[in-house]
PDB file of N, CA and C in Angstrom:
ATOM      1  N   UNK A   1     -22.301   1.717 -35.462  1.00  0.00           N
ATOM      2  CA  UNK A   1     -22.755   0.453 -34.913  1.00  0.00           C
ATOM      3  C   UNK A   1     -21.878   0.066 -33.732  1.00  0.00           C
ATOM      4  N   UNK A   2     -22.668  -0.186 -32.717  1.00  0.00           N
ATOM      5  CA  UNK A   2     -21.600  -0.748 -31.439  1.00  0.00           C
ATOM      6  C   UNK A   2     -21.160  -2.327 -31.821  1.00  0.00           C
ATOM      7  N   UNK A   3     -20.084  -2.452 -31.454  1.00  0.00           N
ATOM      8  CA  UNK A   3     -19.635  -3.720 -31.630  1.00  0.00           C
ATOM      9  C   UNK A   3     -19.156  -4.485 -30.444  1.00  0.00           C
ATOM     10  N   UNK A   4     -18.770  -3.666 -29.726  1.00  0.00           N
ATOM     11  CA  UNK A   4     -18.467  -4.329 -28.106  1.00  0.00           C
ATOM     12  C   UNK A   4     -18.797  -3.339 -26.805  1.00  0.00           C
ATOM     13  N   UNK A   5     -18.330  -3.918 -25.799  1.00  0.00           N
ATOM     14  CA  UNK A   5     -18.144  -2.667 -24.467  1.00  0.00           C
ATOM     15  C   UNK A   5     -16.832  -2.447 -24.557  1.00  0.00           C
ATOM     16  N   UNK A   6     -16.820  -1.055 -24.283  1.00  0.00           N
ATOM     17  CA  UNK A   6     -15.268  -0.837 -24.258  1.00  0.00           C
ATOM     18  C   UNK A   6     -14.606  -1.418 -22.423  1.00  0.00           C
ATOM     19  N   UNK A   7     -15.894  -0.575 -21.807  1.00  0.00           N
ATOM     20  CA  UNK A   7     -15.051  -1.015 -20.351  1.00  0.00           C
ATOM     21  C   UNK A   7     -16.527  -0.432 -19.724  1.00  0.00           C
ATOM     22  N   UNK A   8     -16.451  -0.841 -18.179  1.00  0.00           N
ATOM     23  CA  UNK A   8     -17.199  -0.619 -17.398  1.00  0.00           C
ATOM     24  C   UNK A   8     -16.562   0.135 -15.787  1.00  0.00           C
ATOM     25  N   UNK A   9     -16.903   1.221 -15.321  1.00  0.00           N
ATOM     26  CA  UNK A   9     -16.231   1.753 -13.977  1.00  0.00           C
ATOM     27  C   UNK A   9     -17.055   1.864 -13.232  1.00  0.00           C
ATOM     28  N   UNK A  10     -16.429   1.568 -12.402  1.00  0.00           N
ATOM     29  CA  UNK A  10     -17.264   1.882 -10.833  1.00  0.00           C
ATOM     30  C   UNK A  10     -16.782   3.265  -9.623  1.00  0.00           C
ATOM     31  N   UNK A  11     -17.530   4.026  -9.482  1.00  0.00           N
ATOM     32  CA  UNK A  11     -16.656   5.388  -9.000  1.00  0.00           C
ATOM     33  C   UNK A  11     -16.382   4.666  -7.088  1.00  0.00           C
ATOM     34  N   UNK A  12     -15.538   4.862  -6.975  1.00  0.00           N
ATOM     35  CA  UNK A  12     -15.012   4.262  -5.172  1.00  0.00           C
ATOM     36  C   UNK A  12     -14.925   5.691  -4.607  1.00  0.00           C
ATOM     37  N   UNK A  13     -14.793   6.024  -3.515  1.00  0.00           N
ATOM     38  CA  UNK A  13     -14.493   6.857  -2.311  1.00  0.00           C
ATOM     39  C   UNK A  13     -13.085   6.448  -2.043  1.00  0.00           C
ATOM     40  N   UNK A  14     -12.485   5.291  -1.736  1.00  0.00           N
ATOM     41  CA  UNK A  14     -11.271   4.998  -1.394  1.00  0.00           C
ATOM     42  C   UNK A  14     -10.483   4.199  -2.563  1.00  0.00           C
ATOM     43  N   UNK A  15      -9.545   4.877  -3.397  1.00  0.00           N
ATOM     44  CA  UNK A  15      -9.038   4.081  -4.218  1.00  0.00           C
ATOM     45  C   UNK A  15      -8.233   2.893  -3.590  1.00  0.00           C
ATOM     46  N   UNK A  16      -7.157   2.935  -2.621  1.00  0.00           N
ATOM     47  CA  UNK A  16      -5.917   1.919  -2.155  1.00  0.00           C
ATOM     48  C   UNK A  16      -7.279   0.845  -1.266  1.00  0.00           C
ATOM     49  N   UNK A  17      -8.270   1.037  -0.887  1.00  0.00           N
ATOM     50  CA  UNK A  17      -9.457   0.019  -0.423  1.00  0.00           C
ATOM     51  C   UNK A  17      -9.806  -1.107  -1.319  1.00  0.00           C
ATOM     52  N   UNK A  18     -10.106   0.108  -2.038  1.00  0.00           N
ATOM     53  CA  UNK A  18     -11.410  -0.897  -3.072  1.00  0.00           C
ATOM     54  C   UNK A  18     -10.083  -1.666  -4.423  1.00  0.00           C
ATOM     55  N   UNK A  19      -8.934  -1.196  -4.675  1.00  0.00           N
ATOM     56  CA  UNK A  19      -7.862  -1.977  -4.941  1.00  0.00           C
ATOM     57  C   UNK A  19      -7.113  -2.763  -4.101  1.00  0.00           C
ATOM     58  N   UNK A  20      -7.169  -2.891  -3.227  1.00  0.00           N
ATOM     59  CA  UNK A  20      -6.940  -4.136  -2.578  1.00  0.00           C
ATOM     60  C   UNK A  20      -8.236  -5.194  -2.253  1.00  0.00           C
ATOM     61  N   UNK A  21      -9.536  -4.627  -2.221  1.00  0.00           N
ATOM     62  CA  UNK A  21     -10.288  -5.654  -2.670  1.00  0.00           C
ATOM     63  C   UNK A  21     -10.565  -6.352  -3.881  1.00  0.00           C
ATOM     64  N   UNK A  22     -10.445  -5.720  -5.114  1.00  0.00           N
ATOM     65  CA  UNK A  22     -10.445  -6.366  -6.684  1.00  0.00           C
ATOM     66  C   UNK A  22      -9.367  -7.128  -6.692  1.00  0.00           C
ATOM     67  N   UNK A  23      -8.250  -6.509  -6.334  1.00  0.00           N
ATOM     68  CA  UNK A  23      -7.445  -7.590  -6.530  1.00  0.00           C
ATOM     69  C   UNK A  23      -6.625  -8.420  -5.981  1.00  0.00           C
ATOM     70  N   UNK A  24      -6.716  -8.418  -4.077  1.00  0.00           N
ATOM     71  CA  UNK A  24      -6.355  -9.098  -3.288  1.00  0.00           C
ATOM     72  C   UNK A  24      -7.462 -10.051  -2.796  1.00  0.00           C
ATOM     73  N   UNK A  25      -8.725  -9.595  -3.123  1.00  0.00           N
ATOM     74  CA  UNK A  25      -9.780 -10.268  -2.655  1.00  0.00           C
ATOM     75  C   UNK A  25     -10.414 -11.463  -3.890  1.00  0.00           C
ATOM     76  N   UNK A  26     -10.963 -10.457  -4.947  1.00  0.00           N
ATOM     77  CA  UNK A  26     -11.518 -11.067  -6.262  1.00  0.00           C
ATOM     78  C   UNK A  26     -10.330 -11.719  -7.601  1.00  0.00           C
ATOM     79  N   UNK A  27      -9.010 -11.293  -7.064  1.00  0.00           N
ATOM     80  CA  UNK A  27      -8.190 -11.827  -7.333  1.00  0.00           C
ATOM     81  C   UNK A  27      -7.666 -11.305  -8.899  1.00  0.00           C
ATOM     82  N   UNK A  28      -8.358  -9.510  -9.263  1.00  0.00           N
ATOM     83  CA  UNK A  28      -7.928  -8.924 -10.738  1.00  0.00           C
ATOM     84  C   UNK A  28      -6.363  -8.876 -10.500  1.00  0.00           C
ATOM     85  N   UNK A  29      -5.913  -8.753 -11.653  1.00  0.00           N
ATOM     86  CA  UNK A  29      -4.395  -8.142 -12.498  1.00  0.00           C
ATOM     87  C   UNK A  29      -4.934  -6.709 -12.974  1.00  0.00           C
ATOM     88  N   UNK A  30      -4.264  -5.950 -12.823  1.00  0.00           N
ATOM     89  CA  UNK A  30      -4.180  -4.770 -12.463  1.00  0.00           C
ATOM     90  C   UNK A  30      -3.371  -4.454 -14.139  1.00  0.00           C
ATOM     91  N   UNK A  31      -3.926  -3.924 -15.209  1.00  0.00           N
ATOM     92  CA  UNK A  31      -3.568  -3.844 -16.471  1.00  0.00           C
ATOM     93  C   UNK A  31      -3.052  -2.278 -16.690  1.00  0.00           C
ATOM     94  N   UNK A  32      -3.666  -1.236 -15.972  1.00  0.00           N
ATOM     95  CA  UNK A  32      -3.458  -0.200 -16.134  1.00  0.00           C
ATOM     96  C   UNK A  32      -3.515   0.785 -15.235  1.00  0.00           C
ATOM     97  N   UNK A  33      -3.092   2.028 -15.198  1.00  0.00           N
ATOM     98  CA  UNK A  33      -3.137   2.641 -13.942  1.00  0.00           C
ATOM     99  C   UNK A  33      -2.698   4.304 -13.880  1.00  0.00           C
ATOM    100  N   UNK A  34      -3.545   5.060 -14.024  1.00  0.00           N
ATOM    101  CA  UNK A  34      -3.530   6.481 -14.914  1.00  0.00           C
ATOM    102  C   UNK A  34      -3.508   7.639 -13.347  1.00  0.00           C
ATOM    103  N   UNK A  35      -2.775   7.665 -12.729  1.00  0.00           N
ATOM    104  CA  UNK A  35      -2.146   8.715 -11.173  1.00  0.00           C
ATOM    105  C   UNK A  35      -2.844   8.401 -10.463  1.00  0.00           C
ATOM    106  N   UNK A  36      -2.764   6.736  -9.871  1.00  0.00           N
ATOM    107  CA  UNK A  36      -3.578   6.071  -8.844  1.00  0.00           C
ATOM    108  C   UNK A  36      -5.082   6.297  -8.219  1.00  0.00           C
ATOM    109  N   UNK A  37      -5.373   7.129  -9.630  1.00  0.00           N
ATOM    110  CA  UNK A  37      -7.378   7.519  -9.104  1.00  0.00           C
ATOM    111  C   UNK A  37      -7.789   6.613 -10.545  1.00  0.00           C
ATOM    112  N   UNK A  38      -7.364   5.971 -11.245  1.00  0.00           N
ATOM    113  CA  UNK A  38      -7.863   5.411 -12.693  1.00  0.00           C
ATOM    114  C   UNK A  38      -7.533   3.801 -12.746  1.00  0.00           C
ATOM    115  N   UNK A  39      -7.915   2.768 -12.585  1.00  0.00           N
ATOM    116  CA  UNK A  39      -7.616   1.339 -12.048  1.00  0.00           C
ATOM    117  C   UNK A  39      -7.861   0.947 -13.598  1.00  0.00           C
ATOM    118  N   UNK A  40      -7.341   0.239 -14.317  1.00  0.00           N
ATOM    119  CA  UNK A  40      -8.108  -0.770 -15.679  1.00  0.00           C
ATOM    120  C   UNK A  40      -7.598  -2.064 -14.956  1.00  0.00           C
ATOM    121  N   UNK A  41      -8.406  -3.271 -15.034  1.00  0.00           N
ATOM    122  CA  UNK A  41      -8.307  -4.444 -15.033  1.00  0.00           C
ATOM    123  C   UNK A  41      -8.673  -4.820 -16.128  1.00  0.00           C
ATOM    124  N   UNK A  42      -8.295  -5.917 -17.369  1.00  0.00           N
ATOM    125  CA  UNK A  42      -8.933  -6.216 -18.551  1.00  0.00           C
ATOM    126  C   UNK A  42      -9.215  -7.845 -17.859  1.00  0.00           C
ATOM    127  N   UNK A  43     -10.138  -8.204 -18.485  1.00  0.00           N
ATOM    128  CA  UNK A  43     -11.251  -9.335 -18.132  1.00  0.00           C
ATOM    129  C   UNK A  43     -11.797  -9.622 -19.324  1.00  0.00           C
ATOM    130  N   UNK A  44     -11.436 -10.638 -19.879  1.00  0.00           N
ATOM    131  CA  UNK A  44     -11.560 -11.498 -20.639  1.00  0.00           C
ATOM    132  C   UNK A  44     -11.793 -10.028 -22.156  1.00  0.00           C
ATOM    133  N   UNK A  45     -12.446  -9.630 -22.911  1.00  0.00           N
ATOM    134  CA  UNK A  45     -12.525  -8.942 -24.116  1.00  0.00           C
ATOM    135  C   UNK A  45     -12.704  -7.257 -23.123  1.00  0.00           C
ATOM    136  N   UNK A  46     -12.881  -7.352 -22.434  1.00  0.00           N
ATOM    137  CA  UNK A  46     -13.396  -6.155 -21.323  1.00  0.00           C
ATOM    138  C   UNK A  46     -12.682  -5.746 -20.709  1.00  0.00           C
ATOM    139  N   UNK A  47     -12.329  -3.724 -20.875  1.00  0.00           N
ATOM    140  CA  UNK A  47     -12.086  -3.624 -19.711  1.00  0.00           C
ATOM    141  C   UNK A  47     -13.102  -3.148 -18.341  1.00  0.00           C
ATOM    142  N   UNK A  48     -12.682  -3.549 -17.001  1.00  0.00           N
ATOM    143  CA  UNK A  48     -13.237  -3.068 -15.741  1.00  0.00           C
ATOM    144  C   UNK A  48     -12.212  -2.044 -15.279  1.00  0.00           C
ATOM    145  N   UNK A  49     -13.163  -0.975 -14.921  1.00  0.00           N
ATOM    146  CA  UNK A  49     -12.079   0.059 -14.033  1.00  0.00           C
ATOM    147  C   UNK A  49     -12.911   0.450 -12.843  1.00  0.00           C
ATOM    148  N   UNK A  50     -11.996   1.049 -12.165  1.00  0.00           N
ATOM    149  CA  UNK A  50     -12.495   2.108 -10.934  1.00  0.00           C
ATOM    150  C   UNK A  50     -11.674   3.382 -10.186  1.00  0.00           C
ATOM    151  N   UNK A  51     -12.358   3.771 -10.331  1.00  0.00           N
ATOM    152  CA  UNK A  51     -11.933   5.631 -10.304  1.00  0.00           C
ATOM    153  C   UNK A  51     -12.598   6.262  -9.236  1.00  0.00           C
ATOM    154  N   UNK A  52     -11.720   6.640  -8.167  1.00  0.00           N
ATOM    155  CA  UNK A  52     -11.861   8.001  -7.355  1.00  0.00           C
ATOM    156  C   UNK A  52     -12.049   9.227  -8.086  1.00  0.00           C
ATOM    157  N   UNK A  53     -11.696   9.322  -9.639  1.00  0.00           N
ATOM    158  CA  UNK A  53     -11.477  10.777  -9.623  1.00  0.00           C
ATOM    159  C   UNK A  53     -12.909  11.105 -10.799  1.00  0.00           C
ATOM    160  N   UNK A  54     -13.637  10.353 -11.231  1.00  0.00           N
ATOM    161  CA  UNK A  54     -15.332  10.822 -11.662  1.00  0.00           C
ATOM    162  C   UNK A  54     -16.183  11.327 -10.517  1.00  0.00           C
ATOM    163  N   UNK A  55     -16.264  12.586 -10.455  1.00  0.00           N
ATOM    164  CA  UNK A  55     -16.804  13.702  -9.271  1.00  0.00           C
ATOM    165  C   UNK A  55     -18.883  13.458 -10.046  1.00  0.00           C
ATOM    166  N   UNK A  56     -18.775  13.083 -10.825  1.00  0.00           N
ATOM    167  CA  UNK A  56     -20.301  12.927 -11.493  1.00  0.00           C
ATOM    168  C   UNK A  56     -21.152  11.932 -10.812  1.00  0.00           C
ATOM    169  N   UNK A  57     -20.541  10.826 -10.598  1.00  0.00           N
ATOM    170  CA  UNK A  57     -21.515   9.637  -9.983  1.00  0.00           C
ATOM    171  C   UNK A  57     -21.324   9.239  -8.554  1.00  0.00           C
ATOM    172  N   UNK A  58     -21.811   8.729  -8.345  1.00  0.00           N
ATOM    173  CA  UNK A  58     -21.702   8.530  -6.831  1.00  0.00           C
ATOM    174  C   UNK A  58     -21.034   7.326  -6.289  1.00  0.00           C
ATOM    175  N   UNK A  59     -20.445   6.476  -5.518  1.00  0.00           N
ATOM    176  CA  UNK A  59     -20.123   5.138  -5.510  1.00  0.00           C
ATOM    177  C   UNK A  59     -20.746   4.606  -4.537  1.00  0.00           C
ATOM    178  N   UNK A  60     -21.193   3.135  -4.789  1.00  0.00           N
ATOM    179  CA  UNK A  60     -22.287   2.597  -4.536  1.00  0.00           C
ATOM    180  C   UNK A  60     -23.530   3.196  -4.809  1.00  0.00           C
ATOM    181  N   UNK A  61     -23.954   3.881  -5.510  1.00  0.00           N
ATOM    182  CA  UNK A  61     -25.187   4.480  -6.013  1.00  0.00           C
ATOM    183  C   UNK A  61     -26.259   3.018  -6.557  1.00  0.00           C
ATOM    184  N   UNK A  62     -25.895   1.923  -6.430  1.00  0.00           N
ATOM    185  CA  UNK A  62     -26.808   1.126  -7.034  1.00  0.00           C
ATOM    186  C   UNK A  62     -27.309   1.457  -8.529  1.00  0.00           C
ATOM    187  N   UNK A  63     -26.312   1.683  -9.380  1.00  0.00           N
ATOM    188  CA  UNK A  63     -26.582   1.809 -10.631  1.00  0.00           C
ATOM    189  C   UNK A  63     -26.569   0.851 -11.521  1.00  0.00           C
ATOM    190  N   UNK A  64     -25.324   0.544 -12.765  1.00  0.00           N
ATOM    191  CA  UNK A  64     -25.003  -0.848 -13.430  1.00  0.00           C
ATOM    192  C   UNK A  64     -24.367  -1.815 -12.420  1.00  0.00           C
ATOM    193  N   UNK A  65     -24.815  -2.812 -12.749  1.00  0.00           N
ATOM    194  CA  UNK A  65     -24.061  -3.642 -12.095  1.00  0.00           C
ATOM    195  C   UNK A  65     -23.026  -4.517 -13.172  1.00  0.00           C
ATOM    196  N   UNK A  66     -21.330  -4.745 -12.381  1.00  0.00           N
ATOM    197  CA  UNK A  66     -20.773  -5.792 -13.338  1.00  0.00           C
ATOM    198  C   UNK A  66     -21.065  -7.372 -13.188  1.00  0.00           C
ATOM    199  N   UNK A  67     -21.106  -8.266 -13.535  1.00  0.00           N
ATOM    200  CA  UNK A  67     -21.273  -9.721 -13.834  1.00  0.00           C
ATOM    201  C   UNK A  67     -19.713 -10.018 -13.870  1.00  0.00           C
ATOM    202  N   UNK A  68     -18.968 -10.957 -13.203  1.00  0.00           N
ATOM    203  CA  UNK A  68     -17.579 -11.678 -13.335  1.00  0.00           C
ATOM    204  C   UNK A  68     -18.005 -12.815 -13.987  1.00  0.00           C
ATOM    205  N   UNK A  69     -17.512 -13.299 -14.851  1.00  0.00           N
ATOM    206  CA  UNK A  69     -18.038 -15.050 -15.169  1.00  0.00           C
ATOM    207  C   UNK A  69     -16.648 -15.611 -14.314  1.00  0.00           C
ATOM    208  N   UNK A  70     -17.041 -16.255 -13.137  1.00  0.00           N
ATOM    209  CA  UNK A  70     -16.100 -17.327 -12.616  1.00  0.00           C
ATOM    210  C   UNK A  70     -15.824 -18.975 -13.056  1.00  0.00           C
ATOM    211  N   UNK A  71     -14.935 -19.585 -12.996  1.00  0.00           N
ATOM    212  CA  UNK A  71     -14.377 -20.716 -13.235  1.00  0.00           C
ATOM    213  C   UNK A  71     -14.806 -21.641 -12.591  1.00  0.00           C
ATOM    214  N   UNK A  72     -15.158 -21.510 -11.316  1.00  0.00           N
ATOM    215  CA  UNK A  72     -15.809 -22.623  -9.961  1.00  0.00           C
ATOM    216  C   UNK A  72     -16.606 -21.250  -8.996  1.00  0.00           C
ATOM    217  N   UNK A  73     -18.244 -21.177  -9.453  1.00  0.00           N
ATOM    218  CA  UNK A  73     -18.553 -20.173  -8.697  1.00  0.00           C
ATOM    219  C   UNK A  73     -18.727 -20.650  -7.169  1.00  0.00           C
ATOM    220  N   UNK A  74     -18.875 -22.296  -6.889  1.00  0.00           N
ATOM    221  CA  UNK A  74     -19.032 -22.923  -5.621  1.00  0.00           C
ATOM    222  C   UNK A  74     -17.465 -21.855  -4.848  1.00  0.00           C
ATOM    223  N   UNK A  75     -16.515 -22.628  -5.317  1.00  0.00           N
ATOM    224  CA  UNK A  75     -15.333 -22.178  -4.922  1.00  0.00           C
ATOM    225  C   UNK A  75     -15.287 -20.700  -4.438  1.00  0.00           C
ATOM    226  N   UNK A  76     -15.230 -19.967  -5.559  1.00  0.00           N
ATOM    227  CA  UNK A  76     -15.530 -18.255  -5.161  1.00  0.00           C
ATOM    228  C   UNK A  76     -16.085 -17.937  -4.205  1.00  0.00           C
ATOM    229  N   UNK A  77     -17.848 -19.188  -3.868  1.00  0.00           N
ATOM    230  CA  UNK A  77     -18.390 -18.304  -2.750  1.00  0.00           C
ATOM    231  C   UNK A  77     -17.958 -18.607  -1.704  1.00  0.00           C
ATOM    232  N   UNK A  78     -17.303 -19.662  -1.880  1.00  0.00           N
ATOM    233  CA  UNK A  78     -16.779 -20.158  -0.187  1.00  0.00           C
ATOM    234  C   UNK A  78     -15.820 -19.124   0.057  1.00  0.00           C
ATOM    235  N   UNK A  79     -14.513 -18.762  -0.618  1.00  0.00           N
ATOM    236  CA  UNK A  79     -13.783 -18.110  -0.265  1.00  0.00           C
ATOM    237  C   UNK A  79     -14.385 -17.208   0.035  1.00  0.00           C
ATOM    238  N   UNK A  80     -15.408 -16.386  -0.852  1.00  0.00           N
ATOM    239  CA  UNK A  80     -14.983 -14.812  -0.389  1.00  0.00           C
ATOM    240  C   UNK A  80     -16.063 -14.743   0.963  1.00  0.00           C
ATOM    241  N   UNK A  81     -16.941 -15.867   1.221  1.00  0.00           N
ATOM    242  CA  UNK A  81     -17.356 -16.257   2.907  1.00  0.00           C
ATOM    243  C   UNK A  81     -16.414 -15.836   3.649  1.00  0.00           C
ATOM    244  N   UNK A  82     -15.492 -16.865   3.202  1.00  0.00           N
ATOM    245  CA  UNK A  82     -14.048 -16.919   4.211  1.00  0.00           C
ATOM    246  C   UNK A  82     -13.453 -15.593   4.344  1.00  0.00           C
ATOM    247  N   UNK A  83     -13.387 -14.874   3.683  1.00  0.00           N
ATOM    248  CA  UNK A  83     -12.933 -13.446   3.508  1.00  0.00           C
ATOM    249  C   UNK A  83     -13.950 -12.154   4.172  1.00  0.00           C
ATOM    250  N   UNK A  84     -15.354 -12.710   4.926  1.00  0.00           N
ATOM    251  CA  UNK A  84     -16.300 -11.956   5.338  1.00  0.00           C
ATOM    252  C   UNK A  84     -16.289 -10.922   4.198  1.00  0.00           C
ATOM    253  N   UNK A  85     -16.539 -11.050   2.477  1.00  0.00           N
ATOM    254  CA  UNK A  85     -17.365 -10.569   2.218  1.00  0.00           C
ATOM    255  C   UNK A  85     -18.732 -10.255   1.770  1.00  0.00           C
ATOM    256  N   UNK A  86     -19.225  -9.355   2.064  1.00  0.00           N
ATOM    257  CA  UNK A  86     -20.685  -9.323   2.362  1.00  0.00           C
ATOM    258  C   UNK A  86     -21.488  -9.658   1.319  1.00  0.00           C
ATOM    259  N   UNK A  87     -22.761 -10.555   0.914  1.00  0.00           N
ATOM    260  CA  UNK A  87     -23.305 -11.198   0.203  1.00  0.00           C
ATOM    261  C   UNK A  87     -24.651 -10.370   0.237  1.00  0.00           C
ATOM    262  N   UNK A  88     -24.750  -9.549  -0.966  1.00  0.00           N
ATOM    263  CA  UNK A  88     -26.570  -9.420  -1.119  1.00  0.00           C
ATOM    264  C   UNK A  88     -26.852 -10.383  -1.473  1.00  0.00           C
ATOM    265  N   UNK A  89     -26.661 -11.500  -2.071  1.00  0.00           N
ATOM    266  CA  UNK A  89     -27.709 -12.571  -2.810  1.00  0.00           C
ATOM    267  C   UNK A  89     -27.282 -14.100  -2.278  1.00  0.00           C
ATOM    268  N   UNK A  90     -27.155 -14.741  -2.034  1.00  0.00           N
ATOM    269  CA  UNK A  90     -26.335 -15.968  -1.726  1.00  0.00           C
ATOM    270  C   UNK A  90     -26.469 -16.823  -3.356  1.00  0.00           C
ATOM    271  N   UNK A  91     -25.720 -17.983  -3.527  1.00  0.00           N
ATOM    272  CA  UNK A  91     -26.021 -18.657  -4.334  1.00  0.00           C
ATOM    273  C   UNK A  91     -27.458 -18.957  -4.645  1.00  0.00           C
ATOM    274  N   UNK A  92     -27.787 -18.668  -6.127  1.00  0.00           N
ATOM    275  CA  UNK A  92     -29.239 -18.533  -6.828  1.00  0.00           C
ATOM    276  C   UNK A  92     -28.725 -19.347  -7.954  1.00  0.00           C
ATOM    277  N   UNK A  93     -29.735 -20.350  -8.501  1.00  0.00           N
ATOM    278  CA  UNK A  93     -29.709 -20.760  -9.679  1.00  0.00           C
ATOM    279  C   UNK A  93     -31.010 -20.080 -10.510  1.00  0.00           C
ATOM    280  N   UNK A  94     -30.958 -20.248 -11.934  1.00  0.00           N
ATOM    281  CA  UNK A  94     -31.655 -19.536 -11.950  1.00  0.00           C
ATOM    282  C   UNK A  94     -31.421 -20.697 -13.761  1.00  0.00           C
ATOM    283  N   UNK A  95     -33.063 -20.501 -14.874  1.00  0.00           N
ATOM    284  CA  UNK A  95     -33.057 -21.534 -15.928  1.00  0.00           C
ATOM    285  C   UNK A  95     -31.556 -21.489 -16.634  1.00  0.00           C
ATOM    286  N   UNK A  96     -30.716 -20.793 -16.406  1.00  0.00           N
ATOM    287  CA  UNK A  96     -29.347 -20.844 -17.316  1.00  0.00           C
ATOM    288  C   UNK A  96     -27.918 -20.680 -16.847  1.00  0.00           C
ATOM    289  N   UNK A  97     -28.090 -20.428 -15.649  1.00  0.00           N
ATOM    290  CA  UNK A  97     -26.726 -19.598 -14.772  1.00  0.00           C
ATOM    291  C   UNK A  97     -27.077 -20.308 -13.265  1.00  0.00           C
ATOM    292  N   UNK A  98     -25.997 -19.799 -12.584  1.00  0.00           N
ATOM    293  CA  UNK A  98     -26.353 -19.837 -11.145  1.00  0.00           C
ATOM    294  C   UNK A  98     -25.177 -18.870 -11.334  1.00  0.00           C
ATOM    295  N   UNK A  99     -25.485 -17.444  -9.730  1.00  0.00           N
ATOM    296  CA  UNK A  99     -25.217 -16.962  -9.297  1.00  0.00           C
ATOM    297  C   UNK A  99     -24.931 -16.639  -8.168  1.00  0.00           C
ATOM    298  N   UNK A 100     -24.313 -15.433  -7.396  1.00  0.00           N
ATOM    299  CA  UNK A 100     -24.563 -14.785  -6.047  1.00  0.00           C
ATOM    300  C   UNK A 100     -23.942 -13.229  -6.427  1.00  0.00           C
ATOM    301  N   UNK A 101     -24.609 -12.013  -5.531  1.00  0.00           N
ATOM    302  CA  UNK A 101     -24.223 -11.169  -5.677  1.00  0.00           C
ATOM    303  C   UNK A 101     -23.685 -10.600  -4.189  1.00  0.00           C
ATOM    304  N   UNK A 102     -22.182 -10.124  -4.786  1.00  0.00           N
ATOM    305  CA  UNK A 102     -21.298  -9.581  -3.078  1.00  0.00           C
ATOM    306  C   UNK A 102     -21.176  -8.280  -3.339  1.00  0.00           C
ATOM    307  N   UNK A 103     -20.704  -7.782  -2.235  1.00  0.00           N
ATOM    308  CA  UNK A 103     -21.013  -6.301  -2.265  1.00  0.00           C
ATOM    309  C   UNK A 103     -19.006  -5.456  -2.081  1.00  0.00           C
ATOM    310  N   UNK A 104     -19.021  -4.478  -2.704  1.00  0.00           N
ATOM    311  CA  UNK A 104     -17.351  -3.941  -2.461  1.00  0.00           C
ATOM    312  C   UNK A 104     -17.350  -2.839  -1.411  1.00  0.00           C
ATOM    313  N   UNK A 105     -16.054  -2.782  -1.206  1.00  0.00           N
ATOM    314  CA  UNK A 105     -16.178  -2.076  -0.120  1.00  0.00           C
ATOM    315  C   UNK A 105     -16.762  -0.256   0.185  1.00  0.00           C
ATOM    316  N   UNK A 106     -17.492   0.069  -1.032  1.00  0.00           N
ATOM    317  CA  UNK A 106     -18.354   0.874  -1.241  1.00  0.00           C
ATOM    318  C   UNK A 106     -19.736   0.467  -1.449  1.00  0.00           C
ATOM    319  N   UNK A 107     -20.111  -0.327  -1.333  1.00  0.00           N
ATOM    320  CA  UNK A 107     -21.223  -0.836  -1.554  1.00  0.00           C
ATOM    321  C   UNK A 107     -21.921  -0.835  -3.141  1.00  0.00           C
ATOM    322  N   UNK A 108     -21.015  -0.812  -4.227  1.00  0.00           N
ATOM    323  CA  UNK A 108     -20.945  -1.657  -5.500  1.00  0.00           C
ATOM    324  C   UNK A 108     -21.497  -2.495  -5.294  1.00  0.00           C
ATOM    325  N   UNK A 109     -22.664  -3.363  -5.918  1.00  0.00           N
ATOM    326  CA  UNK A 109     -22.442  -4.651  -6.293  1.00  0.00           C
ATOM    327  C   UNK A 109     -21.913  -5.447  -7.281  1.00  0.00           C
ATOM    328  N   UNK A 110     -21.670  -6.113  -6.652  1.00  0.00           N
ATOM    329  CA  UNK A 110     -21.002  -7.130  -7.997  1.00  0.00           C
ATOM    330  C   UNK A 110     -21.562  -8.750  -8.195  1.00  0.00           C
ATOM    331  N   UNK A 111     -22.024  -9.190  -9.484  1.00  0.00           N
ATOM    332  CA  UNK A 111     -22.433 -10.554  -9.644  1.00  0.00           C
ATOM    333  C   UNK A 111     -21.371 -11.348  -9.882  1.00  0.00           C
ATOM    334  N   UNK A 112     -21.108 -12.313  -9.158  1.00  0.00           N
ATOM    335  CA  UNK A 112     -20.109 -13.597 -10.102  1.00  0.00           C
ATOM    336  C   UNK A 112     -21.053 -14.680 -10.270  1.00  0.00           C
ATOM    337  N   UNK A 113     -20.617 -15.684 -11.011  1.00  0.00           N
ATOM    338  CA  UNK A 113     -21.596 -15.842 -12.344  1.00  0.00           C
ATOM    339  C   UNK A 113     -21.268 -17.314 -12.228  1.00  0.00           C
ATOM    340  N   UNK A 114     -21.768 -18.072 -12.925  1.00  0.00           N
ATOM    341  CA  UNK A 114     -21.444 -19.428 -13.694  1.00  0.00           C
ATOM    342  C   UNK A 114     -22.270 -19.821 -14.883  1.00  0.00           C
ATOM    343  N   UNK A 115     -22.118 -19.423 -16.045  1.00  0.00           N
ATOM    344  CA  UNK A 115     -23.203 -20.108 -17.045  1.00  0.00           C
ATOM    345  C   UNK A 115     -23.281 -21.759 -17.528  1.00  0.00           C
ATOM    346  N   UNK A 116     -24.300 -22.262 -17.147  1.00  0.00           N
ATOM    347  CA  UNK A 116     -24.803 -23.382 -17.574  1.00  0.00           C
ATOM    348  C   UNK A 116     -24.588 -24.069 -18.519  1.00  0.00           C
ATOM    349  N   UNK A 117     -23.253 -24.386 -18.922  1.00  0.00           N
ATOM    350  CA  UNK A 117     -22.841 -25.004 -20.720  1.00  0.00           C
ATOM    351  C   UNK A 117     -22.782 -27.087 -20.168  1.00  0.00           C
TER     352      UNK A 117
END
């Protein structure tokens, strides 16, 4: 029986890039780190990683996408405006959430989130 996700990765082309965007940009802590091709960030029960060194998938392939749940998603989007990064979706509300989806510097997407409580 599954009981949780263990973690979710995203394969990058440039590891020292796309780690300085997670976590100079989106603002991760950096939890783990297996000969600078293996990234873990843990996020809330989850881990997120990203890896140069999975030769299987492609990066930016438009496959899973991750969801961030943010704290002030207004806030987030302004900054990462401010930061010119690139927005597939702009702020969307939607019956339970409001969202926007930005793009990494592989062309990942990524959702940050706000749920409706």
């Amino acid at each position: 029986m599954i009981k949780s996700v263990a973690f979710i990765v995203y394969p990058v082309k440039d590891i020292a890039r796309a780690r300085k965007f997670y976590e100079d940009t989106l603002g991760l802590k950096l939890t783990q780190n297996f000969q600078d091709d293996w990234l873990e960030y843990d996020v809330g029960d989850t881990t997120f990683a990203i890896t140069s060194m999975d030769i299987t998938h492609v990066a930016g392939a438009k496959g899973a996408v991750v969801a961030f749940e943010m704290d002030d998603l207004d806030q987030s989007v302004n900054r990462l405006k401010q930061l010119s990064v690139p927005f597939v979706l702009d702020t969307y509300t939607t019956p339970v959430c409001r969202l926007a989806v930005v793009s990494d510097p592989d062309g990942n997407e990524i959702i940050i989130h706000k749920r409706d409580r």
